[in-house]
Every structure is written in C-alpha cells, then in structure tokens.
Protein backbone atom coordinates (compact mmCIF):
# COMPACT_ATOMS: atom_id res chain seq x y z
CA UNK A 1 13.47 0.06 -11.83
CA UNK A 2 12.78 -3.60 -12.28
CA UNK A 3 9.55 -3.66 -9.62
CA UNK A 4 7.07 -6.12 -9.87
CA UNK A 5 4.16 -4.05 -9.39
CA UNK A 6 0.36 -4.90 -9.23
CA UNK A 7 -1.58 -2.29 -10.18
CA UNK A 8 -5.02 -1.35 -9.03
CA UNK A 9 -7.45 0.81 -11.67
CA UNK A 10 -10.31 2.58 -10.59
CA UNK A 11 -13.67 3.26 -12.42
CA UNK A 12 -12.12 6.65 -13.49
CA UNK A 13 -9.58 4.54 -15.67
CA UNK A 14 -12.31 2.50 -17.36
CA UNK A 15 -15.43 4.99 -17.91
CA UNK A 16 -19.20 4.50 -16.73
CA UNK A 17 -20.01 2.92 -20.05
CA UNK A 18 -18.80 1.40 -22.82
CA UNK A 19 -18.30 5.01 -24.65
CA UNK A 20 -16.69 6.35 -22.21
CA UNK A 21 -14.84 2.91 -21.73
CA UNK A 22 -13.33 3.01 -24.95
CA UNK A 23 -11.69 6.08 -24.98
CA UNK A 24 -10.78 6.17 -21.04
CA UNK A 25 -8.37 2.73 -21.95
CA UNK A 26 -6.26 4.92 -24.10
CA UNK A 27 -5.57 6.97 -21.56
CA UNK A 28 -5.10 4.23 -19.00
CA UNK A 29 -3.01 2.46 -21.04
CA UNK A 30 -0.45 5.10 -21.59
CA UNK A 31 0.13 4.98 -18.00
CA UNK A 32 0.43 1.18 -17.71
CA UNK A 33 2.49 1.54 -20.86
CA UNK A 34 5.07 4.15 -19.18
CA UNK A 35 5.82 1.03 -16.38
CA UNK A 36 6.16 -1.38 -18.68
CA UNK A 37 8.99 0.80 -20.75
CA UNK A 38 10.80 1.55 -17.46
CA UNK A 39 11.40 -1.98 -16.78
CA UNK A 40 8.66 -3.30 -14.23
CA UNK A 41 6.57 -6.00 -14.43
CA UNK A 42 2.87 -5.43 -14.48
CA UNK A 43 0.06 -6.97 -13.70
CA UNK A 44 -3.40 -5.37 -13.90
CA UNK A 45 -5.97 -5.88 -11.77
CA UNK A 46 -9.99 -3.64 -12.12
CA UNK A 47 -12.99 -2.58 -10.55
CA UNK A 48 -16.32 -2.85 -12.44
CA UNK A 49 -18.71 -1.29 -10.03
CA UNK A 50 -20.52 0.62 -12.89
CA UNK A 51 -20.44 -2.22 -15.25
CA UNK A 52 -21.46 -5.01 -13.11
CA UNK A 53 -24.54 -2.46 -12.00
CA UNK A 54 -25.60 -1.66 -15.97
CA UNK A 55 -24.91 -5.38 -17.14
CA UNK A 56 -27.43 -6.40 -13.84
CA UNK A 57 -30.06 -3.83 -14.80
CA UNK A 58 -30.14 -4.70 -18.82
CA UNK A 59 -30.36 -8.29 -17.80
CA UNK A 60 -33.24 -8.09 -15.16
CA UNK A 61 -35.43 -5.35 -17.75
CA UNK A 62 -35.10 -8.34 -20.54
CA UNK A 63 -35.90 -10.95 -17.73
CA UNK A 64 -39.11 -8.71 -16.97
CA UNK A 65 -39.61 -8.20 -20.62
CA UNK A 66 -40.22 -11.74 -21.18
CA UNK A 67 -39.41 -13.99 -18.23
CA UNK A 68 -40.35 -17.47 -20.28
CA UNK A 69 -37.81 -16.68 -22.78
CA UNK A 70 -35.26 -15.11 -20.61
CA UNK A 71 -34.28 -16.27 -17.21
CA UNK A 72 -32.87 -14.31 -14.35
CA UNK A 73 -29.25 -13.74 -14.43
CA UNK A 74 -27.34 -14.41 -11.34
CA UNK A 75 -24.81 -11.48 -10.50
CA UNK A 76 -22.05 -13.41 -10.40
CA UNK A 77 -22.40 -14.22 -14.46
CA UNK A 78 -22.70 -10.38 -14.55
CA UNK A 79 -19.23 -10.25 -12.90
CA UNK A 80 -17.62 -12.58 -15.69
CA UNK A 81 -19.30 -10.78 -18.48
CA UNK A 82 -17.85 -7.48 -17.20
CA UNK A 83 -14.57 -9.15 -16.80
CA UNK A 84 -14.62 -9.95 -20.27
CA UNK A 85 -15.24 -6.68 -22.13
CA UNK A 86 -13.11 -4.61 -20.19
CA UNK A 87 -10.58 -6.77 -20.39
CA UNK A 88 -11.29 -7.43 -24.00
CA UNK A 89 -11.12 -3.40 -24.30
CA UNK A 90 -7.94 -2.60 -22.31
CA UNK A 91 -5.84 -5.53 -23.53
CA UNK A 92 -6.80 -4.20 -27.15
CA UNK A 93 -5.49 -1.19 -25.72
CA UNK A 94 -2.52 -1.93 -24.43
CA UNK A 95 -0.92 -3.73 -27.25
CA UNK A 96 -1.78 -1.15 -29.41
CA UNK A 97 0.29 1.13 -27.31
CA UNK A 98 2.99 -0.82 -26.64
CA UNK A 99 3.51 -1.99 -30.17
CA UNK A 100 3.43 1.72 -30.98
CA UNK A 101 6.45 2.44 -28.74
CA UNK A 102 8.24 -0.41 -30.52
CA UNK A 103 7.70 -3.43 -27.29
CA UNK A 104 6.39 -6.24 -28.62
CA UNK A 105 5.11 -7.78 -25.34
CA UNK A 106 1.89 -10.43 -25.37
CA UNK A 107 -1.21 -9.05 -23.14
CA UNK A 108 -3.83 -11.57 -22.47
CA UNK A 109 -6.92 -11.57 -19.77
CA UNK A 110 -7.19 -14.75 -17.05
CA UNK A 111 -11.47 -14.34 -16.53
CA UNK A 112 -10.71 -15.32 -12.30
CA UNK A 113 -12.70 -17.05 -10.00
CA UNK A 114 -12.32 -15.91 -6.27
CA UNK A 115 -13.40 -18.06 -3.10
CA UNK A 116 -15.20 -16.44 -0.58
CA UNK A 117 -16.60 -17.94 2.80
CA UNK A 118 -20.28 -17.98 2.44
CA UNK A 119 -20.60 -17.63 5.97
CA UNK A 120 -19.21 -13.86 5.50
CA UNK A 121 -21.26 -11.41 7.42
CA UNK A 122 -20.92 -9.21 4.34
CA UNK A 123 -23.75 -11.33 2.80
CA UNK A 124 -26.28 -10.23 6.05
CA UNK A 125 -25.69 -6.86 5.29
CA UNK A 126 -24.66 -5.36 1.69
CA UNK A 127 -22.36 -2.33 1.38
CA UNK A 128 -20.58 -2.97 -2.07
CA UNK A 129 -21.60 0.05 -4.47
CA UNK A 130 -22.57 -0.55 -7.78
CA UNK A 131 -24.32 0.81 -10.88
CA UNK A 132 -24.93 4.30 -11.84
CA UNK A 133 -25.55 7.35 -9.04
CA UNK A 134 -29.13 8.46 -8.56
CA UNK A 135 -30.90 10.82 -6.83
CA UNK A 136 -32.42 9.82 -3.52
CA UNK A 137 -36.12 9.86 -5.15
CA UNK A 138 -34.61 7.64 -7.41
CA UNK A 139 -33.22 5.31 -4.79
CA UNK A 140 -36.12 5.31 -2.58
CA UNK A 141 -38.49 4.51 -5.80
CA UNK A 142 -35.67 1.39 -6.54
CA UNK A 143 -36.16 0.49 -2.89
CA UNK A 144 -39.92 0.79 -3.18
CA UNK A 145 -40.21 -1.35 -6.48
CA UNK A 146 -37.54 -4.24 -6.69
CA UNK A 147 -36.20 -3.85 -2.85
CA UNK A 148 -33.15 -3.37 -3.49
CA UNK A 149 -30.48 -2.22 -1.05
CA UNK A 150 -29.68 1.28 -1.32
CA UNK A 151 -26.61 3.95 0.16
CA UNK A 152 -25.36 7.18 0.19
CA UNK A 153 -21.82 7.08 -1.32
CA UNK A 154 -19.91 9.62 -0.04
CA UNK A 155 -21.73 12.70 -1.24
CA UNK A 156 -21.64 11.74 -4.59
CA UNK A 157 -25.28 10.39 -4.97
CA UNK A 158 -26.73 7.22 -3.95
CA UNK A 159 -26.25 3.64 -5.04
CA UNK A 160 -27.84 0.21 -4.98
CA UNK A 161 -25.05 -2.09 -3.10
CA UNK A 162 -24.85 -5.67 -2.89
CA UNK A 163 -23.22 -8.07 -0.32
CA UNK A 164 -19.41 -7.26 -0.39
CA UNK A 165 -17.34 -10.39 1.00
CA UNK A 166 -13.22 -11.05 1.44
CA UNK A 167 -11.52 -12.77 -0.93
CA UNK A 168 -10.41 -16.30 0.37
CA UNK A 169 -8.57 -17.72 -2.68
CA UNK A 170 -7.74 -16.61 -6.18
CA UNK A 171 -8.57 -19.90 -8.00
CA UNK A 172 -6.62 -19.35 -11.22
CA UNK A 173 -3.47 -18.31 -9.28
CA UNK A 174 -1.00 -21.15 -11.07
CA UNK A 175 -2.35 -19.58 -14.41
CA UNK A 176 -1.26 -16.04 -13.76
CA UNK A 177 1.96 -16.77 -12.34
CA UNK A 178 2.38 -18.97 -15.11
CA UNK A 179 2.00 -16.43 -17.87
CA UNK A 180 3.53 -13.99 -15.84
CA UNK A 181 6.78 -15.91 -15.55
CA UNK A 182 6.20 -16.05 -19.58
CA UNK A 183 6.86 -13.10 -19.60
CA UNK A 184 2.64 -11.97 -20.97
CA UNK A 185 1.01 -8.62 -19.33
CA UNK A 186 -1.55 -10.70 -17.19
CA UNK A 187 -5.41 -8.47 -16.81
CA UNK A 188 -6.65 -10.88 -13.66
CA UNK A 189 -9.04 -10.54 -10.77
CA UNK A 190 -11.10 -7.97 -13.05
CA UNK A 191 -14.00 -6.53 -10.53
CA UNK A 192 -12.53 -8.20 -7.61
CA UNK A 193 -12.75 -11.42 -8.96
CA UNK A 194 -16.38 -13.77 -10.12
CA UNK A 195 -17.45 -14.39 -6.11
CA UNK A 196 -17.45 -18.47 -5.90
CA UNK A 197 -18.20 -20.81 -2.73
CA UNK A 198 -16.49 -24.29 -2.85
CA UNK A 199 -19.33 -26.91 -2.94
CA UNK A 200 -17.74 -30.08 -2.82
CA UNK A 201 -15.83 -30.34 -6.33
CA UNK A 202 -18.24 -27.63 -7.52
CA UNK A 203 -17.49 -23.46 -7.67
CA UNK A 204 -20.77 -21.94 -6.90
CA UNK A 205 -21.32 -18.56 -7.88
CA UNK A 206 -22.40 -15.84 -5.43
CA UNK A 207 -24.50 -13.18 -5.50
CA UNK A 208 -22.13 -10.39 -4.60
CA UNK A 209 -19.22 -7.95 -5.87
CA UNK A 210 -15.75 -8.51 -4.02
CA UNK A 211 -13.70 -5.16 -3.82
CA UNK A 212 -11.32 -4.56 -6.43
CA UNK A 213 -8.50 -3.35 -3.87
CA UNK A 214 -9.16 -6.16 -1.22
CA UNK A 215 -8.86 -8.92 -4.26
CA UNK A 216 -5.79 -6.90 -5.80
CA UNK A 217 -4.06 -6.55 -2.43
CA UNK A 218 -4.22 -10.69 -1.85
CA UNK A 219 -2.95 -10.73 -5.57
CA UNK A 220 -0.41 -8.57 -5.09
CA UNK A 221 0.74 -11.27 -1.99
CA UNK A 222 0.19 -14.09 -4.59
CA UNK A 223 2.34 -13.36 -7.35
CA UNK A 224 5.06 -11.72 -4.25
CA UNK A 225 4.89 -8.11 -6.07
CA UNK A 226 6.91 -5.42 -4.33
CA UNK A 227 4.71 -2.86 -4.67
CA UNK A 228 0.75 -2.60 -4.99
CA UNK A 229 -0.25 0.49 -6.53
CA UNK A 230 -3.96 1.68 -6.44
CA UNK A 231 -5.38 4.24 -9.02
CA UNK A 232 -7.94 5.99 -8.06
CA UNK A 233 -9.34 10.16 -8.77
CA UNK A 234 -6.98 12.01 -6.54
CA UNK A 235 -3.36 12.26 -6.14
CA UNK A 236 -2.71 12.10 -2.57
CA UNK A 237 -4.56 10.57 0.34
CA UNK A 238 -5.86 13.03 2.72
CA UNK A 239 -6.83 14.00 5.90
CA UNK A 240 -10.13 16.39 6.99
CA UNK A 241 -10.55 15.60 3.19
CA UNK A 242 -12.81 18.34 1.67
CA UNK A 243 -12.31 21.21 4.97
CA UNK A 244 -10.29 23.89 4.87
CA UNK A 245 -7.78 22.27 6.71
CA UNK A 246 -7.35 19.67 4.46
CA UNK A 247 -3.70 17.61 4.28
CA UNK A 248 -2.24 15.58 1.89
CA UNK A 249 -0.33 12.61 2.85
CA UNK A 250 2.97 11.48 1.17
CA UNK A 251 5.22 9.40 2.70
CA UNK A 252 3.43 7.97 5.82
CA UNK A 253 4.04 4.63 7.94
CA UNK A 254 1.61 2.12 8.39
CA UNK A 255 0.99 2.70 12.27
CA UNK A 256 0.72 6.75 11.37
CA UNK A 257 -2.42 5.59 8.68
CA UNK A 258 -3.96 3.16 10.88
CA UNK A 259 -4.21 5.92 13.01
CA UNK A 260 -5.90 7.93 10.99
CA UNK A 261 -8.30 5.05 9.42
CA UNK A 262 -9.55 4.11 13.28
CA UNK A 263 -10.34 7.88 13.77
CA UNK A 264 -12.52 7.68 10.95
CA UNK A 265 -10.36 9.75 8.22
CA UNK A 266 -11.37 7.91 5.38
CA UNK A 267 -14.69 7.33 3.91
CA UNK A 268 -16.27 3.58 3.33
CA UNK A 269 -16.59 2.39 -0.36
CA UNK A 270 -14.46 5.09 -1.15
CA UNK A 271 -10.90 5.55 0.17
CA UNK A 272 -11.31 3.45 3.07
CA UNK A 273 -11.14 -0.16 1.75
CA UNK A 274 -7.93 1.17 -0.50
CA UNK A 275 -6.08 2.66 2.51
CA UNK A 276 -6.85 -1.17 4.39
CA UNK A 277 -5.78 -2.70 1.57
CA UNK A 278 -2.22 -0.57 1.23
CA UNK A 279 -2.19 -1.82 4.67
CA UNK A 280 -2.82 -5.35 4.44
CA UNK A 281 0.31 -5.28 1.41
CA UNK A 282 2.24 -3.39 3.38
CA UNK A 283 2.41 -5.61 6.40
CA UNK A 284 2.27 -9.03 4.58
CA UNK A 285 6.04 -9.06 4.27
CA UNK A 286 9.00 -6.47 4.74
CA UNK A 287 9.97 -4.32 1.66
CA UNK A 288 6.43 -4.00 0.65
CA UNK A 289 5.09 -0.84 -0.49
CA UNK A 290 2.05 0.42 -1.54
CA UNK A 291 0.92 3.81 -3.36
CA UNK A 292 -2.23 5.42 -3.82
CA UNK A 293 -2.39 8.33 -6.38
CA UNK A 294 -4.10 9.18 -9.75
CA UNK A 295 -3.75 7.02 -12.50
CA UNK A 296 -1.89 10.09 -14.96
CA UNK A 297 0.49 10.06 -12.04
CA UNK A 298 1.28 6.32 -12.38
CA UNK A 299 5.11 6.48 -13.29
CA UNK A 300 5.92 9.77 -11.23
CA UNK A 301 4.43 8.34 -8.41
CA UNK A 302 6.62 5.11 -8.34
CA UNK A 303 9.76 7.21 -9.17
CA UNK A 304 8.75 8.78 -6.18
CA UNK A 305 7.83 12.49 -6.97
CA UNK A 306 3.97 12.14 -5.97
CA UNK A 307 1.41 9.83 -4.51
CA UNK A 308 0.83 9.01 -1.14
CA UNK A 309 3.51 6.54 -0.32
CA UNK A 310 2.83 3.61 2.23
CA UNK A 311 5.40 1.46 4.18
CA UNK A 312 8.06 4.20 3.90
C-alpha cells in the first residue's frame, strides 16, 4: 500500500486506567502492527481525556492533603505526564509486537508542545471532557465543592471539562519529521498536544486539553500524510445515530458530511470534532483521505472493506 497514514486512537484503544491501559495496548498495537507489515508508514497520535482527568484529581487530593509540601499542579504538566506513560506503555507495546512478527523497526515517543492563541474563546467557555463519568449528583456535588465546570456527554454520564482551544503550531514538528524520515514509528501530539502560549522566548503552559483529532488532523498536514485515520468505538459514522432509522455512512464526500454536521448529525465531544477534523484533512490538499472506524477494523478499513470513508 505504501500510505503514509496518521493515525488517530481513541480512549477505547488505551483503557480508563492504567489496568485497563496495559492490556488495551496489546490490542491496539496489533492493529497498528497490521499497517506497519502492509507497507505504510505510521505515525501515532492519542487522546488522554481519562488520564489527564485521574492524573489532575490525584494531584489536587495530595495538594489538599498537604498544600506546604505539595503545590498545585498546573494541567498542562498533567498533559506531559500522561503523554509519557502512555506513550511509555504503547511504544513498549509495539516493539514487542513487531519484533514478534520478525520487523525490527525503532518506536520512540516525541513528549509535543502545541501553540495555542490565548485569546481562544475556548478558554471563556470550557467544553473539553475529561476524567471519569459520574452521575449528575456527583457532578453537581463537584460543581458545589471545587467549581468545577461540568457537562453531559452524550448520554454517557457527565464530565468535568476544561477550556478546549485549536492547535496553532506543533512545536517539535522538525523532530518528528526527522525521525520519521529515519525511518522510527514516531508516538507525537499524545492528548492533543501539552497546550503552550508563546511568551516572548518562553512556552507557557495552559490550563486546558487540546482535542486529540483537531491536533492529529494539523499533524497529519505537517508531516503531508495521505490519509488520517481516526479510531474511535464504532465502525461507521452515522446518521439519526441511535433511532430506528439509523444509517451508516461509507463512502461519503466532504460537501454530503458537511451537510449532515450543520444539521446537527453528530454529537459535540463525541463524533463531531472527528467528523470536522476528517474534514479539515480532507480539504487541506487533493488526494487526501480520511477514515473513521473502530480501531480492530484498522487494516480492513484502509484496504477499503469498512469504515466510513471521507474525500471519496
């Protein structure tokens, strides 16, 4: 096949915690493994959202444990340290399995700094899901105690979120093409990337979580992949998701899923922000294609049996 694919994993690829981590980057790296022995080149890009949350809550219950001894930690540091053991875990992972099928391929983790404006209007108004799902007693006591910022998420429970702003520039982007072109499986832009604002020759860390597909999709422009594939729970995209009338999409232009995303389709922090990312990819150059399907369909989906195909 010979694609140059970035691909996209969801928090069903890594686990809620680091159990569940451990033995959920087996599984994803079979998949990631499957591309590699086809012949594409891979880079790997991750969410975090329920790392970044349980790193954030162990820190602040030590910092109220004993605040002279331990200090606040900002969330950005929570990004990097979640950036750090899952890619510590997958890359384990990875070589394992490749050096099991006989490849003998270097895998190594870039921890990535991401510019953001911090004039984004995300910071005014937080919308970025992280941490565990409660109950909405649970929420509203969170709310009550530490006033936190608290949603629904798409039927699935509620969430605290956090300030959610675009990417601007992937600082470490000469390092990842650099080991790419060396020919290394590159793990970069892990949970969307640590959230920095330029301050003179200073990076500043911010107190927010970038989206993992937004920050893959402007990687995926970066290193000029042909295809950005997102892994997420289900295999298709659809429509009237969850009615009886539900419908699958496969092979669908981008004006046909803008469409669909303007008339409200897709849900925010859920499929949403991956279908505007296919479409952001998709439209950055011609050629580009994007996929969105479950990760244990990785390598039928870019052969092209499965997965909801966009820019065809």
């Amino acid at each position: 096949m010979g694609k140059r694919i970035v691909v996209a994993l969801g928090g069903n690829a890594l686990g809620n915690n680091l159990t569940e981590q451990m033995a959920a980057v087996k599984v994803t790296s079979e998949a990631i493994a499957d591309l590699i022995e086809s012949g594409c080149d891979v880079i790997i890009s991750h969410g975090n959202g329920p790392q970044v949350g349980m790193i954030q809550l162990a820190m602040d219950e030590l910092h109220e444990s004993d605040s002279q001894c331990y200090p606040r930690i900002p969330l950005s540091v929570c990004v990097a340290m979640s950036q750090s053991y899952i890619g510590y875990d997958l890359q384990n992972a990875l070589r394992e399995e490749l050096a099991g099928r006989g490849i003998q391929k270097p895998v190594c983790t870039v921890i990535t700094q991401v510019k953001v404006d911090p004039e984004d209007p995300s910071f005014a108004k937080p919308s970025k899901p992280i941490g565990r799902f409660m109950t909405e007693a649970e929420a509203r006591a969170l709310v009550a105690e530490k006033g936190a910022a608290v949603i629904e998420d798409a039927g699935r429970g509620w969430r605290r979120v956090v300030a959610s702003p675009q990417p601007v520039e992937i600082v470490e982007i000469e390092t990842i093409r650099a080991l790419q072109s060396a020919g290394q499986v590159v793990i970069a832009c892990g949970g969307g990337g640590i959230p920095v604002t330029q301050q003179g020759l200073h990076l500043a860390g911010a107190k927010a979580v970038i989206d993992k597909d937004f920050c893959s999709e402007l990687l995926a422009e970066q290193v000029n992949a042909d295809l950005l594939l997102i892994l997420t729970a289900v295999e298709k995209v659809a429509i009237r998701f969850g009615k009886p009338d539900q419908k699958d999409l496969e092979a669908v232009t981008t004006e046909e899923l803008q469409q669909y995303a303007a008339a409200g389709e897709f849900a925010p922090g859920s499929m949403l922000p991956k279908v505007e990312a296919a479409l952001r990819f998709t439209r950055s150059k011609p050629g580009r294609k994007a996929i969105i399907t479950r990760l244990e369909k990785a390598i039928d989906a870019v052969n092209g049996r499965t997965g909801t195909v966009i820019g065809a």
